[in-house]
Protein backbone atom coordinates (compact mmCIF):
# COMPACT_ATOMS: atom_id res chain seq x y z
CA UNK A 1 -40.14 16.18 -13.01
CA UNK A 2 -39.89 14.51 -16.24
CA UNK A 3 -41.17 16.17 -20.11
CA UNK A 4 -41.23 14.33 -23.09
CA UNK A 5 -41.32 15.91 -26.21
CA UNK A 6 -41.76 14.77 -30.54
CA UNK A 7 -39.61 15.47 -33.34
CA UNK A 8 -38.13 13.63 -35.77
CA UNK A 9 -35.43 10.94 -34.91
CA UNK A 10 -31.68 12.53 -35.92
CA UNK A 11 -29.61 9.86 -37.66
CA UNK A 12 -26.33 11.18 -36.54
CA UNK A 13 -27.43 11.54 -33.07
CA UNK A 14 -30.41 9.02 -32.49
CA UNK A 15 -32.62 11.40 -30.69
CA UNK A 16 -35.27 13.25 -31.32
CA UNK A 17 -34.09 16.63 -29.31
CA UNK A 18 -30.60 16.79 -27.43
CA UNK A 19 -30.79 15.71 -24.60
CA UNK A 20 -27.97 17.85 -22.82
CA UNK A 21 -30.47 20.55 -23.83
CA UNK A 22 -33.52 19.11 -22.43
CA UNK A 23 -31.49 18.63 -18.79
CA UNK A 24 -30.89 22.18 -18.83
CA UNK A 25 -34.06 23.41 -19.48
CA UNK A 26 -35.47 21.06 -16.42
CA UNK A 27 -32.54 22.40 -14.40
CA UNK A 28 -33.14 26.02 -15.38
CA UNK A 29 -36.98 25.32 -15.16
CA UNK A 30 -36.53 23.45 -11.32
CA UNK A 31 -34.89 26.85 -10.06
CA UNK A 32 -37.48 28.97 -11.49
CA UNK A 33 -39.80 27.26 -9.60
CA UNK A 34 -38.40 26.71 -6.53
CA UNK A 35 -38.42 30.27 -6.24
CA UNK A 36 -41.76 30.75 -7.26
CA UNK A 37 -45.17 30.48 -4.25
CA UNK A 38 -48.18 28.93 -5.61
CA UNK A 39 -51.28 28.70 -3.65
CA UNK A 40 -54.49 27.11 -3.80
CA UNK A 41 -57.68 29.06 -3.16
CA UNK A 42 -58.79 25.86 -0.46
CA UNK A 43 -57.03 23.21 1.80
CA UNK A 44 -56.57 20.97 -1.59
CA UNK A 45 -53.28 21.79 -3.73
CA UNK A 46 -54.95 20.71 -6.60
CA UNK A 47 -55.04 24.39 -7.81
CA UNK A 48 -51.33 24.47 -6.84
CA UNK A 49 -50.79 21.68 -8.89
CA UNK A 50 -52.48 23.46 -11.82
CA UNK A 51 -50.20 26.45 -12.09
CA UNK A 52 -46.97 24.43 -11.71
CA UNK A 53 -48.13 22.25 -14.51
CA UNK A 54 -48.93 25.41 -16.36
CA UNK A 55 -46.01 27.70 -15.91
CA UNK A 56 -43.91 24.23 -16.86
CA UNK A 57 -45.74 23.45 -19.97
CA UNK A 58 -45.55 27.21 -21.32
CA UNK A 59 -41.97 27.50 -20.85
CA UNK A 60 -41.20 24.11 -21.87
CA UNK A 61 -43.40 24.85 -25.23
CA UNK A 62 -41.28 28.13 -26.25
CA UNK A 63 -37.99 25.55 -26.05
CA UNK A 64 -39.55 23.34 -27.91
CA UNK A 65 -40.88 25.89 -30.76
CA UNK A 66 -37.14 27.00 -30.71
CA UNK A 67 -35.81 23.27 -31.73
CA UNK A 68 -38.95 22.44 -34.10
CA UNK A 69 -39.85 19.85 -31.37
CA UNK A 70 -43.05 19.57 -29.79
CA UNK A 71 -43.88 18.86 -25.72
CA UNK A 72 -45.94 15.68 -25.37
CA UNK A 73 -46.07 14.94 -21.83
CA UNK A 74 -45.15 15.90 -18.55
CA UNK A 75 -44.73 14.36 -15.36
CA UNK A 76 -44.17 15.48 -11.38
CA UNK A 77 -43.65 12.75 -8.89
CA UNK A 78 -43.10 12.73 -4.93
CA UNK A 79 -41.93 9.97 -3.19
CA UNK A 80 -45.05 9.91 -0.74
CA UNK A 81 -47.40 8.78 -3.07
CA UNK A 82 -48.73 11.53 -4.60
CA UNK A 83 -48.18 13.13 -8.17
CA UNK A 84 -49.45 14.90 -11.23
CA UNK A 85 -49.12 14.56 -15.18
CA UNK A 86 -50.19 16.44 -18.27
CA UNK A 87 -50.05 14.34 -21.83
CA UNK A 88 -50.98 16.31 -25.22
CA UNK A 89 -53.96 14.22 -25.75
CA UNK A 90 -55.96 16.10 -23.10
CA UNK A 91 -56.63 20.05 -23.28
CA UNK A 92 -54.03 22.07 -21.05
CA UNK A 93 -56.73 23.04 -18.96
CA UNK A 94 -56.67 19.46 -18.19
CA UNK A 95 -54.14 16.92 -15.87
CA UNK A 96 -54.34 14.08 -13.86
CA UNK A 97 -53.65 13.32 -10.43
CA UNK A 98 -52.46 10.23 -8.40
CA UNK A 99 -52.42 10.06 -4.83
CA UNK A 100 -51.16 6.13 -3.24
CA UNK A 101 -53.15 4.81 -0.22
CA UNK A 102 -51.05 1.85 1.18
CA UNK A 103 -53.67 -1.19 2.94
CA UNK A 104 -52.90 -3.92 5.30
CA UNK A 105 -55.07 -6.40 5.81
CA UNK A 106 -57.40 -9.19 4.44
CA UNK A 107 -57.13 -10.98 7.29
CA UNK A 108 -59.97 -13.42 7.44
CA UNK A 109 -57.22 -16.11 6.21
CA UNK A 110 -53.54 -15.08 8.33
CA UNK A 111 -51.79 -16.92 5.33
CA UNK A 112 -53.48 -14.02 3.10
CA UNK A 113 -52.64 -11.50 4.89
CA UNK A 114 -50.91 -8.22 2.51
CA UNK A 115 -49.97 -5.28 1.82
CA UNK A 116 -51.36 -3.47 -1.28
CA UNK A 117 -50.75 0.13 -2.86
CA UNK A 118 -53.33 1.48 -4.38
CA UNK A 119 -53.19 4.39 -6.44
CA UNK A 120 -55.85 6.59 -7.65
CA UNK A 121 -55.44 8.37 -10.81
CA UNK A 122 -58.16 11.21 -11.65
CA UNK A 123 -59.15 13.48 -14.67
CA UNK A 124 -59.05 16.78 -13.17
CA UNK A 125 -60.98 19.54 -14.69
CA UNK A 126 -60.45 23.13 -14.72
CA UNK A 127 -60.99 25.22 -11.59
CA UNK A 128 -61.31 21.97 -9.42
CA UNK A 129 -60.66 22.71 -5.89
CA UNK A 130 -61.09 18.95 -5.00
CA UNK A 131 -58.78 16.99 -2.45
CA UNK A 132 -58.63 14.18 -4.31
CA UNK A 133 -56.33 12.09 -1.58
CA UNK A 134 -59.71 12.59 0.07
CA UNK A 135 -61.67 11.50 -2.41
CA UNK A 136 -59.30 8.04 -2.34
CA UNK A 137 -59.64 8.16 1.44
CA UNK A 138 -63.58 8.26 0.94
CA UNK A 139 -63.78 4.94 -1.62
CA UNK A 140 -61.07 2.80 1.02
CA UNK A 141 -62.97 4.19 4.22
CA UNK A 142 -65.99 1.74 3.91
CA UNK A 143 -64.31 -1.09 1.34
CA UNK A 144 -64.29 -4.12 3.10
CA UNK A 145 -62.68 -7.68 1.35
CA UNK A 146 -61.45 -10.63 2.18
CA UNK A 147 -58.39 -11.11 0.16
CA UNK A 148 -56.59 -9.32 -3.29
CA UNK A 149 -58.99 -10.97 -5.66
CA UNK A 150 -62.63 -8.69 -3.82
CA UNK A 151 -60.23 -5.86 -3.64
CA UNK A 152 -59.85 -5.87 -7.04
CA UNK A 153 -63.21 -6.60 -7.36
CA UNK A 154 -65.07 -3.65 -5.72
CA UNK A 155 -62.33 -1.15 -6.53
CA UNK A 156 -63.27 -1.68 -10.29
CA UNK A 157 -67.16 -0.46 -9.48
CA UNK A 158 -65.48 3.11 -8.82
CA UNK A 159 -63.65 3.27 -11.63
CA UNK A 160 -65.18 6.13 -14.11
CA UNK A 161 -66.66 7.50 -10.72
CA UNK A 162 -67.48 11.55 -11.70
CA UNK A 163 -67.55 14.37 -9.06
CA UNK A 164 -69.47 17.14 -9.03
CA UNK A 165 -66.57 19.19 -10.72
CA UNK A 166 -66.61 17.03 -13.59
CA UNK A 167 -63.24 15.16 -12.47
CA UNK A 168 -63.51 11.55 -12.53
CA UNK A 169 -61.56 8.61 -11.40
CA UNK A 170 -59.74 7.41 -14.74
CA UNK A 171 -57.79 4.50 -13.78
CA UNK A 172 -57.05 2.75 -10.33
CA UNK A 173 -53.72 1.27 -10.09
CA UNK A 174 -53.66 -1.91 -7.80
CA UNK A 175 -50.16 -3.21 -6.46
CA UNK A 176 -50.06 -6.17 -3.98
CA UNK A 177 -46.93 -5.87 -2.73
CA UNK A 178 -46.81 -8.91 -0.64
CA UNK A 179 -46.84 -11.03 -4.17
CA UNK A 180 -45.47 -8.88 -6.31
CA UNK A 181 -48.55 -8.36 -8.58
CA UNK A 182 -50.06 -5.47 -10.17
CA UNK A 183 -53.19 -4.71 -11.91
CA UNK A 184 -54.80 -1.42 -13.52
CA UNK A 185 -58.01 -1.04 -13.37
């Protein structure tokens, strides 16, 4: 979990809000919710994912009031590919997902052959119940290329893809790992 939060730059100091402070309100914050059950109404956590990010962001917000700061982002990540944000440009209803879908392949030429993370980041709406590692699963199931470059190529088409929800796919992170090159989309 990470929060980032405004305020004018102290001179003495050169931060914005102390630190030390911050790490104990994550610390304090981490406990509270590990002791905390949130559910989603379906299979997807999505909802889940909505009421962390919400509990976080209201008690984050009061500490922030109380050192004339304001919270401008937050951030969960998991090591398995999958993770959730919140930035004070979109409405707090709002937050986006990533999930990472790894691909071997592109093995028409051996010498091409690679492996490539690519990570889906979506717009989710309020009240969606989507899976969206699904949703990722869906676009890769039937994508077919030859090497990095067609990859790229037909992953941009589903870029600004909407769902019925109202969720759409905002950005498409592409990572060939085999050459060390990354792309957004």
């Amino acid at each position: 979990m990470a929060a980032g939060f405004s305020k004018e730059i102290n001179p003495l100091s050169g931060m914005s809000v102390n630190l030390v402070l911050v790490d104990q309100w994550l610390s304090e914050l981490k406990k509270d919710l590990e002791q905390t059950v949130f559910t989603s109404e379906s299979d997807s956590l999505s909802h889940a994912f909505a009421e962390i990010l919400a509990v976080t962001r209201l008690n984050l917000t009061g500490h922030a009031v109380d050192e004339d700061a304001e919270l401008i982002s937050l951030d969960f990540r998991e090591e398995r590919g999958w993770g959730f944000s919140w930035n004070h440009l979109q409405s707090p209803v709002e937050m986006m997902v990533k999930h990472s879908h790894y691909l071997e392949g592109f093995l028409a030429a051996p010498e091409d052959a690679s492996l490539c993370k690519v990570e889906f980041v979506w717009l989710r709406t309020q009240d969606c119940e989507t899976d969206f590692a699904h949703e990722g699963f869906k676009i890769l199931k039937n994508l077919v290329a030859k090497n990095f470059e067609e990859l790229q190529a037909k992953l941009a088409l589903h870029k600004g893809g909407e769902l019925d929800s109202g969720s759409f796919l905002a950005e498409i992170n592409l990572h060939n790992l085999s050459k060390e090159y990354k792309i957004t989309l």
